[in-house]
Structures are given as C-alpha cells and as structure tokens.
Protein backbone atom coordinates (compact mmCIF):
# COMPACT_ATOMS: atom_id res chain seq x y z
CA UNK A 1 0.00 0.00 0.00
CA UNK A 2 1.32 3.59 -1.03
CA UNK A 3 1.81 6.47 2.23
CA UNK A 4 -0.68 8.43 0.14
CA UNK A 5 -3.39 5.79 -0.20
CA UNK A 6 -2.71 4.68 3.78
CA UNK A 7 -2.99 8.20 4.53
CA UNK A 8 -6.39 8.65 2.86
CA UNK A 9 -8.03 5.17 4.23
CA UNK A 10 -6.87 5.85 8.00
CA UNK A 11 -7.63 9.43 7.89
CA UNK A 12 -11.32 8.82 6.29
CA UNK A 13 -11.33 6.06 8.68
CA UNK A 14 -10.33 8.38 11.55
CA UNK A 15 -13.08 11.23 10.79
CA UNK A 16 -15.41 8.60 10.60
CA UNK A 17 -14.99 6.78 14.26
CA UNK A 18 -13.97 9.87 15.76
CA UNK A 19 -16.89 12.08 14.39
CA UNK A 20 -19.14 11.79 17.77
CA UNK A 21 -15.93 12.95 19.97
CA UNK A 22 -15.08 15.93 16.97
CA UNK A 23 -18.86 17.03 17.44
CA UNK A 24 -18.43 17.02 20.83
CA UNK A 25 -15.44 19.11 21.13
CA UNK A 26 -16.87 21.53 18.04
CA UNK A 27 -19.64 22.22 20.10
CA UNK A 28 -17.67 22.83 23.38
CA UNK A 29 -15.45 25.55 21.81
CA UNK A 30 -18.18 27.06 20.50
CA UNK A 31 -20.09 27.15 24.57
CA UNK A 32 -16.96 28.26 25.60
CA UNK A 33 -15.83 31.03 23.93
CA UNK A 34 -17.21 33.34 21.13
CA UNK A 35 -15.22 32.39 17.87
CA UNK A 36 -14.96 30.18 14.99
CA UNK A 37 -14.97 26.24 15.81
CA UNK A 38 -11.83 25.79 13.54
CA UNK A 39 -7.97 27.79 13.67
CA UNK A 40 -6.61 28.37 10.05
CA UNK A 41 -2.76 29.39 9.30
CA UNK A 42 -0.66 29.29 6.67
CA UNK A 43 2.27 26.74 6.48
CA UNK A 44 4.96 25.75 4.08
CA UNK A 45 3.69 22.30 2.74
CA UNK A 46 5.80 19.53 0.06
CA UNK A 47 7.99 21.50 -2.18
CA UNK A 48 7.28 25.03 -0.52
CA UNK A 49 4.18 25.45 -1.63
CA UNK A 50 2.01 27.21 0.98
CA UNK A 51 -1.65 25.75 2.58
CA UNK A 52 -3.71 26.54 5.07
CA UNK A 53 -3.93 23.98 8.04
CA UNK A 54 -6.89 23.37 9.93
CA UNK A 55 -6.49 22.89 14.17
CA UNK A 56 -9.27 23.34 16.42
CA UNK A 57 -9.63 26.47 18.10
CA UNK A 58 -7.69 26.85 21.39
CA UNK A 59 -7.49 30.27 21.92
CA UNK A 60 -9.70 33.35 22.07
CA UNK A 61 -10.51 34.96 18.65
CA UNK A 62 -8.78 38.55 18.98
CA UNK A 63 -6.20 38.57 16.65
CA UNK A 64 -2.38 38.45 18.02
CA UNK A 65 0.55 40.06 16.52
CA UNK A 66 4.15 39.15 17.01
CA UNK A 67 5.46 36.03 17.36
CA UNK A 68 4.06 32.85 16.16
CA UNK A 69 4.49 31.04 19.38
CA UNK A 70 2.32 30.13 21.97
CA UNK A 71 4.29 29.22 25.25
CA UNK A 72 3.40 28.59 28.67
CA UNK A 73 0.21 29.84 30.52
CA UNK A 74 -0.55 32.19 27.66
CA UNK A 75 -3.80 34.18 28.66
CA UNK A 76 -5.09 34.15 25.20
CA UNK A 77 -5.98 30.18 25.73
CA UNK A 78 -9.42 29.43 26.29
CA UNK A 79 -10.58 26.86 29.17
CA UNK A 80 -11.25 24.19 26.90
CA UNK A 81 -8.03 25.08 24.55
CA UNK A 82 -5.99 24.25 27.71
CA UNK A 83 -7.25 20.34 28.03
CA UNK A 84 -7.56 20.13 24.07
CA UNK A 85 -3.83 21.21 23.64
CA UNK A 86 -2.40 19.01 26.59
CA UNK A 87 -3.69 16.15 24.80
CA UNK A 88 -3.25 16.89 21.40
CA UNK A 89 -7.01 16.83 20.26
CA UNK A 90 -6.58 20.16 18.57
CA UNK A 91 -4.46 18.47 16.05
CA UNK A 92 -7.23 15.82 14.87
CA UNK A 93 -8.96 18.76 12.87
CA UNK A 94 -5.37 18.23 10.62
CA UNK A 95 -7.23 14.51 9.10
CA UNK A 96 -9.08 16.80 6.94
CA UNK A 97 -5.90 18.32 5.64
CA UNK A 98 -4.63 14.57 5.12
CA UNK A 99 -7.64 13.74 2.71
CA UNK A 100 -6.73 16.93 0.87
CA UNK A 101 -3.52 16.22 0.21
CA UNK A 102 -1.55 18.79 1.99
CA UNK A 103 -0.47 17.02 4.79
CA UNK A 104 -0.02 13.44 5.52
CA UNK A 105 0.16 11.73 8.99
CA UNK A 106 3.43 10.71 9.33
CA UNK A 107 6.07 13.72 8.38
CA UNK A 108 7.63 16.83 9.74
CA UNK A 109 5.69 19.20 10.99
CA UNK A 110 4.53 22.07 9.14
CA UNK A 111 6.19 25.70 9.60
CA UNK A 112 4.94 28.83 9.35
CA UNK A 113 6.91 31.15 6.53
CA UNK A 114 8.80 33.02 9.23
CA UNK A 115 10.54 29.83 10.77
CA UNK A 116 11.29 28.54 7.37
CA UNK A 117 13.29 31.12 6.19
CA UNK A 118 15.46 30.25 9.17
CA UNK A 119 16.21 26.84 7.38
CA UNK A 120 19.45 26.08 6.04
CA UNK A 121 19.15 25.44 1.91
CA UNK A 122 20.41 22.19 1.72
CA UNK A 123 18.33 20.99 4.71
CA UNK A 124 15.06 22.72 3.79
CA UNK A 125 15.40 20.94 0.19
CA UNK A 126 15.06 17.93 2.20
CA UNK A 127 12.77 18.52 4.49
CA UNK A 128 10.51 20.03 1.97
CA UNK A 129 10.85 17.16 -0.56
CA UNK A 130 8.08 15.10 1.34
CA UNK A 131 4.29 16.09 2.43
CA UNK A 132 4.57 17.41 6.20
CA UNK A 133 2.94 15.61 8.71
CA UNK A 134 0.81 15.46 11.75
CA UNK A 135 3.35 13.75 13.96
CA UNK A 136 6.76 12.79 13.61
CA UNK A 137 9.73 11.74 16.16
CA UNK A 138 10.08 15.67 17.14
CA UNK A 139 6.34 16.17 17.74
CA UNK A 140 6.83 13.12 20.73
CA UNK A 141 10.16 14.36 21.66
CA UNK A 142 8.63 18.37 22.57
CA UNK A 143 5.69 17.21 23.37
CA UNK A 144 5.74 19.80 26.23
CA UNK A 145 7.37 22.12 23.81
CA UNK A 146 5.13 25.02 24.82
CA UNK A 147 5.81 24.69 28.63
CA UNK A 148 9.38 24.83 27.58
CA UNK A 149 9.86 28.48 25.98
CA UNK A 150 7.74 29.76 28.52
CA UNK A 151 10.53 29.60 30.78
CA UNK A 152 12.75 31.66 28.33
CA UNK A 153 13.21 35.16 28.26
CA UNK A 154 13.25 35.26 25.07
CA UNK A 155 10.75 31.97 23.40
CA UNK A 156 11.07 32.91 19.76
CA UNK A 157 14.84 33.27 19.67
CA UNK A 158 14.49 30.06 21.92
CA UNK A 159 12.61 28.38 19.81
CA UNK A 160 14.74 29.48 16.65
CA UNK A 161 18.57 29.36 18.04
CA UNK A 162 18.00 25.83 20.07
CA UNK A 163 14.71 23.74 19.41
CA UNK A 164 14.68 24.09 15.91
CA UNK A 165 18.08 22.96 14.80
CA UNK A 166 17.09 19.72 17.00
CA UNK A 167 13.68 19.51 15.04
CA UNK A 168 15.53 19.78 11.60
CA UNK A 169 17.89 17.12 12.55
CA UNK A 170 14.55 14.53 13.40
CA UNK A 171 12.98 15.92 9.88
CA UNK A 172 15.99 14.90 8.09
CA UNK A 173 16.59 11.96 9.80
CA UNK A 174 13.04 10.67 8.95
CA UNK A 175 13.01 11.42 5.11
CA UNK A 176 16.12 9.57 4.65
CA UNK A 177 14.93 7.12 6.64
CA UNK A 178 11.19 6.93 5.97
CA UNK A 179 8.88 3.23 5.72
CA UNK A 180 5.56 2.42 6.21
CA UNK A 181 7.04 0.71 9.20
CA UNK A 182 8.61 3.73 10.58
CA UNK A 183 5.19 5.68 9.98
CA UNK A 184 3.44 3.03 12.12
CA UNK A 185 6.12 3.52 15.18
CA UNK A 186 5.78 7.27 14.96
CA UNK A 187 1.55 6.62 15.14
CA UNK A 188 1.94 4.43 18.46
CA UNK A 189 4.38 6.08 19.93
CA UNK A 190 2.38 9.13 19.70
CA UNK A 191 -1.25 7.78 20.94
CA UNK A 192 1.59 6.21 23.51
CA UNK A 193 3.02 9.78 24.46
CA UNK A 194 -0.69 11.68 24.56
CA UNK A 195 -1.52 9.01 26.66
CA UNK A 196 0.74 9.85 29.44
C-alpha cells in the first residue's frame, strides 16, 4: 500500500470513528468562547508550496501580533483550549488536511513562513521534498514544547537558536529514513506519548 493511499483510508477512517468525539469538542469551543470552531494558518507544505492547516480552536478569537508562538500559561488560551492542547485533540482537525492532500500523517511538521526562512538550503530541500505531517519523532520528543519556551526570556529566539536545529535534525533523519514501518512507530508512539 502507497503512504498516500494509507494516509487517505486511516484518515477517512479516523473522521469517521472519531466524528461523535469531533462534534463534541466543536460544540464545546463554541459554549466556551465566542469564535470560529476551527484555527486556520498558513504553512509551508511539500515542495514550498504554501496551505492553510486546519487545528481546532484553542485560543480566544482577537487577533495576536508578534510572534508565532504560543508558550506557557498564555492568557489568550481558552478553558477548553488548555485540556484540548495538553492532549493533542486540537491536532485531529489536521485529518481533513490529510484527505486533501496537503499534509499526511506521518512527516515533519509544518512551519509557518517566518521559521522557514530560518532553514538552512540544503536541509530545507530535504525537508521540503516530502508532504509534512501530523506527527513525527520531534512532535513526541517536545511534546511539552510550549511549557518549555515559557521559561525563556526570550521563546522565539528560543525556539529558533535551540529547538529548531534539533527539530531539523529529526525531519531529516526521517526522510532519509522513511517506511511504512517507521510511519506506524511514529503513530503508536504518539497515541503512547498523549496518553501519558
């Protein structure tokens, strides 16, 4: 079976078991704070072509200028955002991006344009070659990612000097190294890690 073809079974699969529990947390954003059900941002996608992904909403609907992070207790987060983002169910609004086409599950994770100008050339030809993905090996490893820059004075030069060289290393490392096998480990080891 072809990534694109597992992609578009388990997602369609995914939207279709999990459409009671997507309804249900639709309708709780929506009780708890006035705003759009559904989060929409630009990212660089396969080949740097730009998309817009799809999250549940988390936070409240004034718009924010700055940087592109959202670290530690940030007041903008809504009550529900809080539980939705500790375990990840924000991110299941990305299956519909997956039957698009524009992402797939398995892959690195989708930038905005600002952080990928910060890529080197040579890896950013890499890491661009392939669809990005949901989750990937440094998706489990920061995990708590957010929690971490809010303890630094400065998150987005943070985020940019030290915990995205180490992300760009795990992107690399997974496109050379990419399988259908690999793409199931990644899967568990995430439901494993969201778990927890």
């Amino acid at each position: 079976m072809s990534k694109r073809a597992f992609d578009l079974a388990a997602s369609l699969c995914g939207l279709l078991l999990l459409a009671p529990l997507l309804g249900a947390i639709a309708l709780w954003i929506r009780l708890d704070s006035p705003g759009p059900v559904f989060f929409r941002q630009v990212r660089i996608g396969r080949n740097g072509v730009p998309f817009s992904i799809f999250k549940f909403r988390t936070m409240t609907a004034r718009p924010a200028g700055g940087a592109q992070l959202t670290v530690g207790t940030d007041a903008r987060i809504t009550r529900a955002g809080r539980f939705l983002r500790h375990y990840k169910l924000d991110e299941l609004a990305q299956l519909v991006n997956v039957v698009q086409g524009s992402m797939s599950l398995v892959g690195p994770r989708p930038e905005v344009p600002r952080y990928v100008a910060c890529y080197p050339p040579d890896v950013a030809r890499i890491v661009l070659s392939v669809a990005p993905g949901i989750t990937d090996w440094a998706s489990i490893h920061y995990k708590d990612e957010n929690a971490i820059l809010g303890y630094a004075a400065d998150p987005e030069q943070a985020y940019i000097d030290t915990i995205l060289p180490v992300k760009l290393e795990y992107y690399v490392r997974y496109v050379e190294q990419r399988s259908f096998w690999t793409d199931l480990r990644i899967i568990l080891r995430t439901l494993s890690a969201i778990a927890r």
